[in-house]
Protein backbone atom coordinates (compact mmCIF):
# COMPACT_ATOMS: atom_id res chain seq x y z
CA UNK A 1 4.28 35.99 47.48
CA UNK A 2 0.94 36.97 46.41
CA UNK A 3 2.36 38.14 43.11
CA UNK A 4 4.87 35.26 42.38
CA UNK A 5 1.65 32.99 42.47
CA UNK A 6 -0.15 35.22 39.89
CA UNK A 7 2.39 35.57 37.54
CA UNK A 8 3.09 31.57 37.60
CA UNK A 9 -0.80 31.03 37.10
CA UNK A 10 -0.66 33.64 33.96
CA UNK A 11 2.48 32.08 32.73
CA UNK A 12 1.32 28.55 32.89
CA UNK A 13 -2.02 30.17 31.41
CA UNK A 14 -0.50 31.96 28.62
CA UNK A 15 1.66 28.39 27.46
CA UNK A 16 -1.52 26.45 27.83
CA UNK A 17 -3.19 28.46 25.35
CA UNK A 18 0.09 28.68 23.13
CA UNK A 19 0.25 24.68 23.15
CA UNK A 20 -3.38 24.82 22.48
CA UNK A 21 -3.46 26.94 19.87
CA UNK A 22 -0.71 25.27 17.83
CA UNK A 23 -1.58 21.97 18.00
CA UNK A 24 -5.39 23.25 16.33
CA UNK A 25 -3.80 25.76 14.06
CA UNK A 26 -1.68 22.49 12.50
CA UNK A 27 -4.55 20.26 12.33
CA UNK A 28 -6.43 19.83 9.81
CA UNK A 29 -10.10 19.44 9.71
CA UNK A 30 -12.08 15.68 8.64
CA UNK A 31 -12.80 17.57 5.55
CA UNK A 32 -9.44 18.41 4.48
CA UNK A 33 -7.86 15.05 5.14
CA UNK A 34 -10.48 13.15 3.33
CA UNK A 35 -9.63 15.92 0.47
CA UNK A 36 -6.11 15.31 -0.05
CA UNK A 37 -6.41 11.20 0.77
CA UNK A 38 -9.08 11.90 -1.96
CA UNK A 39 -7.32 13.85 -4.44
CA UNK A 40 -3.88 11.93 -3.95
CA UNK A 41 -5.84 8.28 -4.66
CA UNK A 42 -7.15 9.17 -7.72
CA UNK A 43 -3.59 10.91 -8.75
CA UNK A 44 -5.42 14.80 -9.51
CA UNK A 45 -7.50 13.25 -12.12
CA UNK A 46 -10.51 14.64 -9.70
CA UNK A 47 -9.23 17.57 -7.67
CA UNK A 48 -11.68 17.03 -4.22
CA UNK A 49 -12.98 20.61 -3.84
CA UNK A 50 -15.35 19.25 -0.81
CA UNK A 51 -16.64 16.23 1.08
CA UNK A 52 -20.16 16.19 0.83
CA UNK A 53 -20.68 13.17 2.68
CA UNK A 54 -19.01 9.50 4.21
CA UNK A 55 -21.52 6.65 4.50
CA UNK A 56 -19.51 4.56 6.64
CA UNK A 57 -21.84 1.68 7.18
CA UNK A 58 -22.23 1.52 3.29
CA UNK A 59 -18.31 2.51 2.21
CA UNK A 60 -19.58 5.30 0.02
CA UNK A 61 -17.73 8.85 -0.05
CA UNK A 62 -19.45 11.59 -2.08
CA UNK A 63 -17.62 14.29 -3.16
CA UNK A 64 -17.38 17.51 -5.10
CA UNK A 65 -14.64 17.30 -7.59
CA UNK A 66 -13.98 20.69 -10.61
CA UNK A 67 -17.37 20.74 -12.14
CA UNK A 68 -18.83 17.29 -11.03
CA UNK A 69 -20.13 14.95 -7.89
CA UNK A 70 -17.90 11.47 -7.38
CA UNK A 71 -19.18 8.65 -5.68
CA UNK A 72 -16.30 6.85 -4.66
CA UNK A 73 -15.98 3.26 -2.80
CA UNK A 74 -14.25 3.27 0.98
CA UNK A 75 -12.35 -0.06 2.68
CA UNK A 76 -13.08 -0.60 6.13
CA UNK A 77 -10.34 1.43 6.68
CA UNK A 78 -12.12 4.24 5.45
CA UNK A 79 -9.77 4.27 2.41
CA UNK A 80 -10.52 5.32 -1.15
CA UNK A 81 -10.49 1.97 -3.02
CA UNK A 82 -12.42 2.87 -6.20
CA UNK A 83 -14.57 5.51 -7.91
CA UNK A 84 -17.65 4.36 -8.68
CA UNK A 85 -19.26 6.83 -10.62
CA UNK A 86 -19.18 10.89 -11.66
CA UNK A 87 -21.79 12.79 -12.39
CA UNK A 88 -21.19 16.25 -13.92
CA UNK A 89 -22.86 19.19 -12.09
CA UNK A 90 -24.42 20.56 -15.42
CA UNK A 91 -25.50 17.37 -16.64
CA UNK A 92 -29.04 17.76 -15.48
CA UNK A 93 -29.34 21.08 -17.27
CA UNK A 94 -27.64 20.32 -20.69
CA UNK A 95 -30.01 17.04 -20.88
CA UNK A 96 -33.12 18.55 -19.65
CA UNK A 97 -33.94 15.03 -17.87
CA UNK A 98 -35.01 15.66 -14.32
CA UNK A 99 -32.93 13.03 -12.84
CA UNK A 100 -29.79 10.69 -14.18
CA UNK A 101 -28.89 7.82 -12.68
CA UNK A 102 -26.45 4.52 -12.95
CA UNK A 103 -26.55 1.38 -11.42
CA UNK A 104 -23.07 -0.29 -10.86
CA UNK A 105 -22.12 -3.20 -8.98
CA UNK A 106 -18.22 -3.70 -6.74
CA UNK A 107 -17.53 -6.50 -5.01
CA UNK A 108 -20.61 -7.93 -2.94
CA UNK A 109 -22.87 -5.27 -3.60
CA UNK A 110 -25.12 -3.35 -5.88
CA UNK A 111 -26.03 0.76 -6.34
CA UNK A 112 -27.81 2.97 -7.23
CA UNK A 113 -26.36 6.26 -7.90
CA UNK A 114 -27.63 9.88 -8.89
CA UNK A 115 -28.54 13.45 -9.28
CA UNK A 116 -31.97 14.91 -9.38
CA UNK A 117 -32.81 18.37 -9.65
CA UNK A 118 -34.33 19.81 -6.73
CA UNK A 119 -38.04 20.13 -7.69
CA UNK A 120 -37.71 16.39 -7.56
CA UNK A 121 -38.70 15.97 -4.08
CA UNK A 122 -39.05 12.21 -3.51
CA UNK A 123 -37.37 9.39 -5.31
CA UNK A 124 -38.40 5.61 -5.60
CA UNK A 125 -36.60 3.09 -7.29
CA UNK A 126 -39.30 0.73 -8.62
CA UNK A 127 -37.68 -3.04 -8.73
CA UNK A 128 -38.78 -5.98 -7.05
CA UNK A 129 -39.16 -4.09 -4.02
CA UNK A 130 -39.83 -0.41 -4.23
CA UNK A 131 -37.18 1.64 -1.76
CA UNK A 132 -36.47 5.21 -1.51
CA UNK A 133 -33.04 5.76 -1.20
CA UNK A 134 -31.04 7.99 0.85
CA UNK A 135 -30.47 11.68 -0.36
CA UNK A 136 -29.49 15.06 0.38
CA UNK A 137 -29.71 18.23 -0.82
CA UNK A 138 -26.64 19.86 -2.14
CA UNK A 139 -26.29 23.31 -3.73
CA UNK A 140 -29.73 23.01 -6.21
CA UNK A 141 -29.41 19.61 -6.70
CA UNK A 142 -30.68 16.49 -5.18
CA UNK A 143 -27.99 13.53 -4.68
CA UNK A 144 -29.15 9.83 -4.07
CA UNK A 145 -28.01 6.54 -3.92
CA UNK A 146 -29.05 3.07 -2.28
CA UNK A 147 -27.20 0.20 -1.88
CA UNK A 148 -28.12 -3.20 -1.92
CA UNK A 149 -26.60 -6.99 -1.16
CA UNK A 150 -25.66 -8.99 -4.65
CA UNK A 151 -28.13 -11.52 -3.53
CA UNK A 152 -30.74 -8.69 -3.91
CA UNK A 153 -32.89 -9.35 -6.85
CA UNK A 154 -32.67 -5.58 -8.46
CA UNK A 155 -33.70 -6.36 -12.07
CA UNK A 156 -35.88 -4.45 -13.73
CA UNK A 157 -34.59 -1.73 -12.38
CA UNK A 158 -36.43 1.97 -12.88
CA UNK A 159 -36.42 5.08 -11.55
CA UNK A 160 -39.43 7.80 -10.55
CA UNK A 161 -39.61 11.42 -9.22
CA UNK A 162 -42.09 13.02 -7.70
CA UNK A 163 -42.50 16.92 -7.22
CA UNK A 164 -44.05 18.25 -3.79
CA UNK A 165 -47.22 17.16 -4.69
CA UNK A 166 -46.96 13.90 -5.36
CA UNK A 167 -47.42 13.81 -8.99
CA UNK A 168 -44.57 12.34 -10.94
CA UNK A 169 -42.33 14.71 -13.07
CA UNK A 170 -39.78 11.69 -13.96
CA UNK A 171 -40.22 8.12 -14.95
CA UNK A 172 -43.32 6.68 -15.71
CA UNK A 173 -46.37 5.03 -14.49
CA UNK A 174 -46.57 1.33 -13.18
């Protein structure tokens, strides 16, 4: 009787871990689904190679795409809706500029959107307010944007960079 129960325990084990395993092996990760929801909206003209981030509270995907970094627009669905802006990956080293940068506008609200290179360490945008927006660090290159109301006055609108010390590298002085 002993032995019945064992083998029914390493039966019921063994099909656990077979369910288990099948239903994670035909999954597909966050990643991979924003990928292909990616590449399919935008019909292959930007092949998603990898998320790099969802800003849900903002509606902003950024993504890797061939040889350039996409900022695309999300529904509250968390559905592509637009791209906003592309930046290519060697831009910053065929210009020699330390940072580019766009401002764009969809729907109710304003951004800002860029690359810096990486020795840029903090970035302000210098308008009627001065804000820092949010970036991260992605393979050698720095990737920002901020996002603001439409009721935000934004105009003038300029952009500085500061290296590690605090002394500014791009823009210019107040």
């Amino acid at each position: 009787m002993k032995k019945k129960s064992y083998l029914l325990v390493l039966f019921t084990l063994g099909f656990l871990i077979s369910i288990s395993l099948y239903f994670f092996s035909s999954s597909s990760s966050i990643d991979e689904r924003y990928c292909k929801k990616f590449t399919d909206f935008f019909d292959e003209k930007f092949i998603c190679e990898e998320l790099i981030l969802i800003d849900t509270m903002n509606g902003v995907a950024i993504v890797r795409s061939n040889d350039s970094i996409v900022f695309a627009f999300l529904d509250n669905k968390m559905n592509f809706k637009n791209s906003i802006r592309s930046f290519a990956l060697d831009s910053l080293q065929l210009s020699g500029d330390k940072i580019e940068w766009r401002a764009t506008s969809h729907e109710t609200s304003n951004y800002i959107l860029g690359i810096a290179t990486n020795d840029v360490e903090q970035i302000i945008i210098q308008s009627p307010s001065h804000m820092i927006p949010n970036n991260i660090n992605y393979n050698g290159i720095r990737i920002f944007y901020s996002v603001f109301s439409s009721s935000d006055e934004l105009l003038p609108v300029f952009i500085n960079g500061f290296d590690g010390e605090g002394s500014l590298i791009y823009g210019k002085e107040k």
